[in-house]
PDB file of N, CA and C in Angstrom:
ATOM      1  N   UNK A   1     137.886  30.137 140.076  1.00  0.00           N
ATOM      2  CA  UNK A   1     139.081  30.305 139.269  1.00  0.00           C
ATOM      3  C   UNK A   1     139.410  31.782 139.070  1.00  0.00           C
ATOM      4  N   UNK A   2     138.082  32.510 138.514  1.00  0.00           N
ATOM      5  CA  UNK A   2     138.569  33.979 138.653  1.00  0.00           C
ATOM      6  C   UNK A   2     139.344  34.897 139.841  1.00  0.00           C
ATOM      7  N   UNK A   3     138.766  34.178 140.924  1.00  0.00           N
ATOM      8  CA  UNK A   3     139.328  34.756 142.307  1.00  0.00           C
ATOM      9  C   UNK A   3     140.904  34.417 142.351  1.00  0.00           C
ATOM     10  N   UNK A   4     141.468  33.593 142.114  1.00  0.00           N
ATOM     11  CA  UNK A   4     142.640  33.262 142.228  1.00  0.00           C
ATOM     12  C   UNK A   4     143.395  33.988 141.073  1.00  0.00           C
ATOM     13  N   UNK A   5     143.183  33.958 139.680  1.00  0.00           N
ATOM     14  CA  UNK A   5     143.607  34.790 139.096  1.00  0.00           C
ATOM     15  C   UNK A   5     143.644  36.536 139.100  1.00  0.00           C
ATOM     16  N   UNK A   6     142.528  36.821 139.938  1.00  0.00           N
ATOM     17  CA  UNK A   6     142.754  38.216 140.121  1.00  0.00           C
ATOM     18  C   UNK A   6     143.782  38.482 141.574  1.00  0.00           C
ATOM     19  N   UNK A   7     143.473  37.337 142.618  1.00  0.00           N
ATOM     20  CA  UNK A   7     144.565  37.561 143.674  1.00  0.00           C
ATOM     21  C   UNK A   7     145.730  37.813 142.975  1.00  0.00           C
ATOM     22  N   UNK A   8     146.397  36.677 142.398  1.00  0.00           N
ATOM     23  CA  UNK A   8     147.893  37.079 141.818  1.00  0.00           C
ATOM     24  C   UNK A   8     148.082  37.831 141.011  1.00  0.00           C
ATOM     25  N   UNK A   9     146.817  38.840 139.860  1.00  0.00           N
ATOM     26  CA  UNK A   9     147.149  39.978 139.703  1.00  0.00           C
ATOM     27  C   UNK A   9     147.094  41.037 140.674  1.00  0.00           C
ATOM     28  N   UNK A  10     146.126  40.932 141.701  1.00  0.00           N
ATOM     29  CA  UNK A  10     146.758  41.640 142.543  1.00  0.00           C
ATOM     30  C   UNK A  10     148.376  42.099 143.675  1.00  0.00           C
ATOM     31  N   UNK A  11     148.365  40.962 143.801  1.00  0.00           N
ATOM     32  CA  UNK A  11     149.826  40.062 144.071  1.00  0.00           C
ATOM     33  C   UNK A  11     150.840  40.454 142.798  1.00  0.00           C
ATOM     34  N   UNK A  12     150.632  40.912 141.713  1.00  0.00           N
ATOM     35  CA  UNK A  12     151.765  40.905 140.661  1.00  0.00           C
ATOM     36  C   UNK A  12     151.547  42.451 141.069  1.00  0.00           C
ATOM     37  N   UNK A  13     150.327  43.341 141.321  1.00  0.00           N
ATOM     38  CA  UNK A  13     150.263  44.558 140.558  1.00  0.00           C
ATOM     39  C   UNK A  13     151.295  45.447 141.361  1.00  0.00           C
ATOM     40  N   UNK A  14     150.805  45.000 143.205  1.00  0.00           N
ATOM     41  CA  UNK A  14     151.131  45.314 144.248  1.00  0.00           C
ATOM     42  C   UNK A  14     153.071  44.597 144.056  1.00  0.00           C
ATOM     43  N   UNK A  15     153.611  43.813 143.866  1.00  0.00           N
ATOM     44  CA  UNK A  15     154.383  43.933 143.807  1.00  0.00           C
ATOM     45  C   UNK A  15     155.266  44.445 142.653  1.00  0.00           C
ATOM     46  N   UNK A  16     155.176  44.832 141.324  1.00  0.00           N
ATOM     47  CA  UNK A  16     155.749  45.569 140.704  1.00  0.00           C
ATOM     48  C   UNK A  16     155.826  47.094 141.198  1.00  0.00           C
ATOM     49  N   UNK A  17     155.037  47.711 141.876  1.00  0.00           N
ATOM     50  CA  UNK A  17     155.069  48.592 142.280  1.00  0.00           C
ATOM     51  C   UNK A  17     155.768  48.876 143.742  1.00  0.00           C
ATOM     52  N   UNK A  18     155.979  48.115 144.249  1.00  0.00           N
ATOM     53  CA  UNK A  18     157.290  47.564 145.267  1.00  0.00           C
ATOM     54  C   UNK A  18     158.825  47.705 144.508  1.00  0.00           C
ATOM     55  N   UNK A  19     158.581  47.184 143.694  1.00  0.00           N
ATOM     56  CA  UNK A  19     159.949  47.101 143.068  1.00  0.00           C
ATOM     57  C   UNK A  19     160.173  48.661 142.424  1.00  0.00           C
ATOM     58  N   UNK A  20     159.432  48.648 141.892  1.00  0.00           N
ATOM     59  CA  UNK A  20     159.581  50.365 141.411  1.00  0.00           C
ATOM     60  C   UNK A  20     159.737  51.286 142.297  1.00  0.00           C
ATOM     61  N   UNK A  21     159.456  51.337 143.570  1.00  0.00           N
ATOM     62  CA  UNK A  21     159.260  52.079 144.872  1.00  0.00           C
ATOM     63  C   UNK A  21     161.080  52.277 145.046  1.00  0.00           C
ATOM     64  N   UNK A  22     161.098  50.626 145.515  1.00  0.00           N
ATOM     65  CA  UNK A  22     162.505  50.199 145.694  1.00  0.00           C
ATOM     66  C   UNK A  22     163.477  50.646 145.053  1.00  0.00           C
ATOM     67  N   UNK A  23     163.462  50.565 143.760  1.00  0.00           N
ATOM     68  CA  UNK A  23     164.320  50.632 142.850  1.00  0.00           C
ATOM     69  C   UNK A  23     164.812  52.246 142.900  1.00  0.00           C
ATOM     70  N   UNK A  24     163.800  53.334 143.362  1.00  0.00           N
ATOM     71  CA  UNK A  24     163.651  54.740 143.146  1.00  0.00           C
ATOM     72  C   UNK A  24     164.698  55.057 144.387  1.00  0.00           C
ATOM     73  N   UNK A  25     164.247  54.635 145.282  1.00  0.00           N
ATOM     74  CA  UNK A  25     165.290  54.660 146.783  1.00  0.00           C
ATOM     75  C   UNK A  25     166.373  54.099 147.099  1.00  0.00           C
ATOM     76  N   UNK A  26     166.647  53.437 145.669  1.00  0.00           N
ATOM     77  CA  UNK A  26     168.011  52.545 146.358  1.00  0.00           C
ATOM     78  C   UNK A  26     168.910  53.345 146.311  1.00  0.00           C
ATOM     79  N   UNK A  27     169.653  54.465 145.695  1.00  0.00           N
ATOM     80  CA  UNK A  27     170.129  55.552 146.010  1.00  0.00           C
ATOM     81  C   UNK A  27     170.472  55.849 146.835  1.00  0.00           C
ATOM     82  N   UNK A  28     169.534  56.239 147.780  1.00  0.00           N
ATOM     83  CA  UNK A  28     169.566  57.300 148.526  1.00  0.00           C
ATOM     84  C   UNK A  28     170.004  56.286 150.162  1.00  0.00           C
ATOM     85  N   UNK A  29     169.084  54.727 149.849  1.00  0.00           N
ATOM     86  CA  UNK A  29     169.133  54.209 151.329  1.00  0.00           C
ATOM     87  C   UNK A  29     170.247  53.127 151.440  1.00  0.00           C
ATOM     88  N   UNK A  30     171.034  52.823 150.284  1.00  0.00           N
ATOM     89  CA  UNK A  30     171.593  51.791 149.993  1.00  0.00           C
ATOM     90  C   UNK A  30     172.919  51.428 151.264  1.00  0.00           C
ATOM     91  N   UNK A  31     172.925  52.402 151.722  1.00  0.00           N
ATOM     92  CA  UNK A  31     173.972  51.961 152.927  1.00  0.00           C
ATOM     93  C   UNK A  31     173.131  51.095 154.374  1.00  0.00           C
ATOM     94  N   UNK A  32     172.011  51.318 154.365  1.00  0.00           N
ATOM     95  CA  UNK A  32     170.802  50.814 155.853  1.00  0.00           C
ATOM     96  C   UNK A  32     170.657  49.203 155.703  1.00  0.00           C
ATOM     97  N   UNK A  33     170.628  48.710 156.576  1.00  0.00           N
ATOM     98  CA  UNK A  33     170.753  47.398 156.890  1.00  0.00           C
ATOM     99  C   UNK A  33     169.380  47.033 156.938  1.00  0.00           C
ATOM    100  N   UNK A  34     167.885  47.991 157.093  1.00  0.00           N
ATOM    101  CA  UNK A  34     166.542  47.519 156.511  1.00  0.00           C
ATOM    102  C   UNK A  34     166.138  47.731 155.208  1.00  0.00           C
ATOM    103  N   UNK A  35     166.885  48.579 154.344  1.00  0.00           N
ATOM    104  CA  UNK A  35     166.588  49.052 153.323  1.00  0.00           C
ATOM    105  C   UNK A  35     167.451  47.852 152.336  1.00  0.00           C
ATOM    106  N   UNK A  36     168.427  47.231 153.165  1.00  0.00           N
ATOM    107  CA  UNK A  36     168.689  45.935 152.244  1.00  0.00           C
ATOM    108  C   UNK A  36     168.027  44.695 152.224  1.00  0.00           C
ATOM    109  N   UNK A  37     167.553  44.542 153.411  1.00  0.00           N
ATOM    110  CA  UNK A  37     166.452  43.705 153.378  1.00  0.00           C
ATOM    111  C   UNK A  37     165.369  44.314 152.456  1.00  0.00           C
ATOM    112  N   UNK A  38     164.746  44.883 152.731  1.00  0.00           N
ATOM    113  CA  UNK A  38     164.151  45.490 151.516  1.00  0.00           C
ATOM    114  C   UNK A  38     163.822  44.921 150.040  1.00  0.00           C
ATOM    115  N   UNK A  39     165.364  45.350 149.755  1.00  0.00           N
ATOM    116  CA  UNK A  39     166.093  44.892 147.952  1.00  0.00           C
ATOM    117  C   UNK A  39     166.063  43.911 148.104  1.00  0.00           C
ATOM    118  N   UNK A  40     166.092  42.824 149.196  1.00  0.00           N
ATOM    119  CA  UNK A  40     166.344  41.288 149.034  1.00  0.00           C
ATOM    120  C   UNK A  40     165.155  40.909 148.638  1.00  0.00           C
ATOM    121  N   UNK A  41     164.288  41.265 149.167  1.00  0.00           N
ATOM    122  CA  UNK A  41     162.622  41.152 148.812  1.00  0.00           C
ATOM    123  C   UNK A  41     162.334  41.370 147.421  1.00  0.00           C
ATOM    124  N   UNK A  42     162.841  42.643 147.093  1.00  0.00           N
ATOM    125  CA  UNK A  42     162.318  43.062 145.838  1.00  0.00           C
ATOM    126  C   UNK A  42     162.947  42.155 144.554  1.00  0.00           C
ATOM    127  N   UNK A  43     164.216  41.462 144.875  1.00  0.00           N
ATOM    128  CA  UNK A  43     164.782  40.811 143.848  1.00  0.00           C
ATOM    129  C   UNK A  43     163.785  39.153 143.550  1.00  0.00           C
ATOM    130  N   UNK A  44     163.608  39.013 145.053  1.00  0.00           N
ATOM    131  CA  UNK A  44     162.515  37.637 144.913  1.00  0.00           C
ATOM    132  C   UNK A  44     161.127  38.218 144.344  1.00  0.00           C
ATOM    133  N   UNK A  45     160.560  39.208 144.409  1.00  0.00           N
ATOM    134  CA  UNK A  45     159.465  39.654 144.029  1.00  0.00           C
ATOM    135  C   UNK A  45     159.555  39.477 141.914  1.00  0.00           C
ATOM    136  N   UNK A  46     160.731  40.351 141.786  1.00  0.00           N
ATOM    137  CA  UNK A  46     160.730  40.427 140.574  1.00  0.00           C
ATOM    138  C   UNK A  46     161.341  39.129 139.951  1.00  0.00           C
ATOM    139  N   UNK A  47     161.507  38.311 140.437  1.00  0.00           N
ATOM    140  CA  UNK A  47     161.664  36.945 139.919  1.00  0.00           C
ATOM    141  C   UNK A  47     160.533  36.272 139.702  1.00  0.00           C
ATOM    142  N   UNK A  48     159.277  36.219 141.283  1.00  0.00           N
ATOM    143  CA  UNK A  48     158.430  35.537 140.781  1.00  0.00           C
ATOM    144  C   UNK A  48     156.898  36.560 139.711  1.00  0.00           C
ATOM    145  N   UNK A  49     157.278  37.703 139.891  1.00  0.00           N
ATOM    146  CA  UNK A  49     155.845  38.607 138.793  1.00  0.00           C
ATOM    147  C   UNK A  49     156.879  39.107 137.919  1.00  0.00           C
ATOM    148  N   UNK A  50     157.815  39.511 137.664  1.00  0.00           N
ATOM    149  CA  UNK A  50     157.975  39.858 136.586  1.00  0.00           C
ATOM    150  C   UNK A  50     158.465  39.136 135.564  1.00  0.00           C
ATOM    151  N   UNK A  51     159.979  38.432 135.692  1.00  0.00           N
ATOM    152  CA  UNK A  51     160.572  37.756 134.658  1.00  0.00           C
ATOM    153  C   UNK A  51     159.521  36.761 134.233  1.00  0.00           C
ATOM    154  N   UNK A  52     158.658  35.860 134.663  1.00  0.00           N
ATOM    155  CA  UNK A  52     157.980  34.472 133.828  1.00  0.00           C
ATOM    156  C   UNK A  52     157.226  34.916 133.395  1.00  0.00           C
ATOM    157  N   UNK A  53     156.428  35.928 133.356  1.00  0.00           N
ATOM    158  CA  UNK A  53     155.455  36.264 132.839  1.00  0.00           C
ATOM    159  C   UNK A  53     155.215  36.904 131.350  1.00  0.00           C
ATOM    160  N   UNK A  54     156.229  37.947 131.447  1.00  0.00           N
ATOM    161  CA  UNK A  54     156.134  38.503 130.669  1.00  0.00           C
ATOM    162  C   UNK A  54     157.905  38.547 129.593  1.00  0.00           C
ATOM    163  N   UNK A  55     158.810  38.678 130.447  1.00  0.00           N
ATOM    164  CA  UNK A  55     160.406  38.273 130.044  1.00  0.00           C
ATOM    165  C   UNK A  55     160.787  38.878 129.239  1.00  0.00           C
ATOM    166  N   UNK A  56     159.942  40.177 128.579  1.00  0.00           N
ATOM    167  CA  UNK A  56     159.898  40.678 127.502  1.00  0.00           C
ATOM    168  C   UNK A  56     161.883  42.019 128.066  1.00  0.00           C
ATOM    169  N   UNK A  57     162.350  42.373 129.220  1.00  0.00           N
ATOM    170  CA  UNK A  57     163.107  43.263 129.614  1.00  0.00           C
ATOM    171  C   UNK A  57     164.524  42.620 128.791  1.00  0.00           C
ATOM    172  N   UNK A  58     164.638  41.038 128.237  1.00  0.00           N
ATOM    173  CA  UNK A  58     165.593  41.162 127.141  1.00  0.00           C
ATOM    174  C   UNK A  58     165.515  41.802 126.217  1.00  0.00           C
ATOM    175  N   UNK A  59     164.236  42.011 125.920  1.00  0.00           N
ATOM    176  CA  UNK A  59     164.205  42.600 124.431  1.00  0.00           C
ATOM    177  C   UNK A  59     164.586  43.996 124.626  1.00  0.00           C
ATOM    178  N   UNK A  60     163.956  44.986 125.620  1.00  0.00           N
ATOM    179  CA  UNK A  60     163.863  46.372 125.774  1.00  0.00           C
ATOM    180  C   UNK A  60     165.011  46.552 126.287  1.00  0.00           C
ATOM    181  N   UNK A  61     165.286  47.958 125.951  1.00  0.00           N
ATOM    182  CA  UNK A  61     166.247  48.490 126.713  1.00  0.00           C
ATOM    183  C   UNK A  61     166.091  49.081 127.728  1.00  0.00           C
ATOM    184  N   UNK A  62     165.371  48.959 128.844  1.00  0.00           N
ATOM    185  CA  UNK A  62     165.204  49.871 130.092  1.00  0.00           C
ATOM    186  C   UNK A  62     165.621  48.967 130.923  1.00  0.00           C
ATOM    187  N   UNK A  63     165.697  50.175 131.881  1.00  0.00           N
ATOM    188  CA  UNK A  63     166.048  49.370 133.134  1.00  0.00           C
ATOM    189  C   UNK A  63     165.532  48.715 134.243  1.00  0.00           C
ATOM    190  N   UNK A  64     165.744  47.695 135.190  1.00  0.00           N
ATOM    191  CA  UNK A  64     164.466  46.877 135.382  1.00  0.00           C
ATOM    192  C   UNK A  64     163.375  47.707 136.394  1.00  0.00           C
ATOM    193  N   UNK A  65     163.640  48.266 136.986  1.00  0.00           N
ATOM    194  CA  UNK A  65     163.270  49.666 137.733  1.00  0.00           C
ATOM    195  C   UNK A  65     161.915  49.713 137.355  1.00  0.00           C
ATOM    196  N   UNK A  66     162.127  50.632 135.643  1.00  0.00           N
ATOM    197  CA  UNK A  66     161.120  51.139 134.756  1.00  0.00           C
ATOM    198  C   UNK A  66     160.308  49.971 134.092  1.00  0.00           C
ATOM    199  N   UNK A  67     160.857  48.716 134.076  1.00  0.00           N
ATOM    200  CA  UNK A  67     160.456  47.489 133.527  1.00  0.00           C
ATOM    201  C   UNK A  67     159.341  46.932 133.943  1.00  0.00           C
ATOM    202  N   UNK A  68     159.265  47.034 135.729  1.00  0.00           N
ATOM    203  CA  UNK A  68     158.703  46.650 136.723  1.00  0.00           C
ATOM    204  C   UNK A  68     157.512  47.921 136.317  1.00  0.00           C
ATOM    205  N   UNK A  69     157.868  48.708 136.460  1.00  0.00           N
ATOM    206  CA  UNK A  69     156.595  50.024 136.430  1.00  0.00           C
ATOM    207  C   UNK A  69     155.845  49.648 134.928  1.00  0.00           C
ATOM    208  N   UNK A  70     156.213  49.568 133.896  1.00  0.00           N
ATOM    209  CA  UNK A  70     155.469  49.093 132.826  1.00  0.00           C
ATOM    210  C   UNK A  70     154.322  47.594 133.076  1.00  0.00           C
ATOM    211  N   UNK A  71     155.077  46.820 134.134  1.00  0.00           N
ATOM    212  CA  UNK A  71     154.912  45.557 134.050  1.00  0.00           C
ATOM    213  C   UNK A  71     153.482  45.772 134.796  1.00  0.00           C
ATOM    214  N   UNK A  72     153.476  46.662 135.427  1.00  0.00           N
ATOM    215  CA  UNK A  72     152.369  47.079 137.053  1.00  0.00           C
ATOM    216  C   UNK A  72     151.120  47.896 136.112  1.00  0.00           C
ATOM    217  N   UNK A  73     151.532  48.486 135.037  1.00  0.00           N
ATOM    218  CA  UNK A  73     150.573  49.186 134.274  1.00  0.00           C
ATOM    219  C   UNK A  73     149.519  47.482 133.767  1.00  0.00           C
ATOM    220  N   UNK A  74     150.571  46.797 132.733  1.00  0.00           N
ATOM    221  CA  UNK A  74     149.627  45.786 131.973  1.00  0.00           C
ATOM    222  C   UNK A  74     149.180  44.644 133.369  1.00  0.00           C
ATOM    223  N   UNK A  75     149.255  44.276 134.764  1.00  0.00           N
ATOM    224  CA  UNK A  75     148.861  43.664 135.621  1.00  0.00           C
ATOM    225  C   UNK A  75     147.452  44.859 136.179  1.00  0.00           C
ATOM    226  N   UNK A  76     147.555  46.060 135.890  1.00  0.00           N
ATOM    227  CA  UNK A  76     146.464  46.870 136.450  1.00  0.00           C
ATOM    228  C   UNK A  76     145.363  46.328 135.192  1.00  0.00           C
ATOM    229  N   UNK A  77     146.035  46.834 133.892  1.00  0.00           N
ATOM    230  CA  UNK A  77     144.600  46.160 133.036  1.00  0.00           C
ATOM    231  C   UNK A  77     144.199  44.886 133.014  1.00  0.00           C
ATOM    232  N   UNK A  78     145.244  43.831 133.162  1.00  0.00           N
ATOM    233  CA  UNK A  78     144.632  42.638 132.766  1.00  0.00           C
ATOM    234  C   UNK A  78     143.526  42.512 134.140  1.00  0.00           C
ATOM    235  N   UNK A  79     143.932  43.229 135.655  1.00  0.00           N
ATOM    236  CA  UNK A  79     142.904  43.117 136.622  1.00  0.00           C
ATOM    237  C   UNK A  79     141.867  43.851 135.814  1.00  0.00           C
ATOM    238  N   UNK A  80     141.677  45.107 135.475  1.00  0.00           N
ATOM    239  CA  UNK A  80     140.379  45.735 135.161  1.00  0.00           C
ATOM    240  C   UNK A  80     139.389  44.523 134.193  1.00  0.00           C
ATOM    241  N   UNK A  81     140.345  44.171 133.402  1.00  0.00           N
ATOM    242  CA  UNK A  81     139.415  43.690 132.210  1.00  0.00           C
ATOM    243  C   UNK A  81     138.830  41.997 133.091  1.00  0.00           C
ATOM    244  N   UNK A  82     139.224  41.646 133.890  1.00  0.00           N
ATOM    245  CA  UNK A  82     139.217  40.393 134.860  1.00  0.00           C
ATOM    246  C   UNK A  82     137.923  40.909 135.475  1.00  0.00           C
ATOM    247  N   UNK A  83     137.902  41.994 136.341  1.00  0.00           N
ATOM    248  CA  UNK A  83     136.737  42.051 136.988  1.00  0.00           C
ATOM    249  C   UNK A  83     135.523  42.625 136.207  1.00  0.00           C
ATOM    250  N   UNK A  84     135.880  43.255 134.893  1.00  0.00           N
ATOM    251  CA  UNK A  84     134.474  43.203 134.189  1.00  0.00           C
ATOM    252  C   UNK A  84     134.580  42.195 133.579  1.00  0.00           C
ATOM    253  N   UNK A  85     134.872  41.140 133.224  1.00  0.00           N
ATOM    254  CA  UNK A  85     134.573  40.072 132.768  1.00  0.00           C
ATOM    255  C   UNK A  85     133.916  39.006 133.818  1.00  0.00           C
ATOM    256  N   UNK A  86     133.653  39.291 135.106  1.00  0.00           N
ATOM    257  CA  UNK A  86     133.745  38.681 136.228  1.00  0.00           C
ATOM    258  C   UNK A  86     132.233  39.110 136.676  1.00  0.00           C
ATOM    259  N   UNK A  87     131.855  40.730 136.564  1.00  0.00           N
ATOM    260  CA  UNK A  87     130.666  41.555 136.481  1.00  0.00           C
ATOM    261  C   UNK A  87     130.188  40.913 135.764  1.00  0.00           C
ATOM    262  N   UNK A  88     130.152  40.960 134.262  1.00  0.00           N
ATOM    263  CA  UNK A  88     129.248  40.770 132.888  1.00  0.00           C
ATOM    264  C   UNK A  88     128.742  39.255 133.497  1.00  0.00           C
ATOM    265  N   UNK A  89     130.054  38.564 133.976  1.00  0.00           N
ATOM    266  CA  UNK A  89     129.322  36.703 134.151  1.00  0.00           C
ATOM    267  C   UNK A  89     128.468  36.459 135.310  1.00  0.00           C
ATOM    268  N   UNK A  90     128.352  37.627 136.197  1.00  0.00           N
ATOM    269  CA  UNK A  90     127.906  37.308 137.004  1.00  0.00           C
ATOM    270  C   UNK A  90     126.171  38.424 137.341  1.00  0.00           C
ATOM    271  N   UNK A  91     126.320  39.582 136.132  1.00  0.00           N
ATOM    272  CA  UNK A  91     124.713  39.686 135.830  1.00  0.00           C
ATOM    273  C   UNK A  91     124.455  39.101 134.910  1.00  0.00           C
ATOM    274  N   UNK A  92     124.917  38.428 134.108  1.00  0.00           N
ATOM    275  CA  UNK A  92     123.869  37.606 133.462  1.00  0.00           C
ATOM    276  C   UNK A  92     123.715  36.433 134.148  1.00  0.00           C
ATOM    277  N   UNK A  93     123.753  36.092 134.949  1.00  0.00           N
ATOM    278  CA  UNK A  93     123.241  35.019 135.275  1.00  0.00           C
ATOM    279  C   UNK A  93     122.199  35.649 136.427  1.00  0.00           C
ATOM    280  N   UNK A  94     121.537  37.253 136.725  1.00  0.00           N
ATOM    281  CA  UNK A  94     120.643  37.543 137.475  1.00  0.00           C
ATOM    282  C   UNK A  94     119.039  37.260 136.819  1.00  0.00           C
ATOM    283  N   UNK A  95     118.136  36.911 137.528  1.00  0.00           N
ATOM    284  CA  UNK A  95     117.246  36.489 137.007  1.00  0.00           C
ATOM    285  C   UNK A  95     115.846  37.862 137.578  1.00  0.00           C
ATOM    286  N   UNK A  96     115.586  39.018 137.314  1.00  0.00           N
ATOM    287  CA  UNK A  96     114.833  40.254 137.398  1.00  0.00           C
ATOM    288  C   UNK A  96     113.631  40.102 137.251  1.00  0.00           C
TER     289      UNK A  96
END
């Protein structure tokens, strides 16, 4: 069970940070016909890791850009605190 939950935080962390990537370049590439594919990606990305999870970007005022980059910070801790919780269960059960 832990493995699967840390995949899709990995899977959430790695893609908020896609979107934030994205979001930084759309500027500059927004006329390129791969760079819209791209954004097409990033809009399905931030549908499935960002909005259900957390949904909190009604409340705030930023933009989803920066939303996504906040979102990639709390998916980095909830991984950290996942794999020491994952460590701790798995030396105690070493027998020395």
């Amino acid at each position: 069970m832990y493995r699967l939950i840390a995949r899709y935080l990995w899977f959430g962390l790695i893609s908020t940070l896609y979107i934030y990537s994205v979001w930084l370049l759309e500027g500059m590439f927004s006329e390129t016909l791969w760079f819209d594919l791209l954004a097409s990606l990033e809009f399905l990305l931030y549908f499935i890791f960002v909005i259900p999870l957390f949904g909190l970007n009604a409340w705030t005022n930023v933009l989803f850009g920066e939303f996504s980059l906040y979102m990639s910070v709390l998916y980095g801790i909830a991984l950290i605190l996942l794999q020491v919780k994952m460590w701790s269960d798995t030396s105690r059960h070493l027998h020395y």
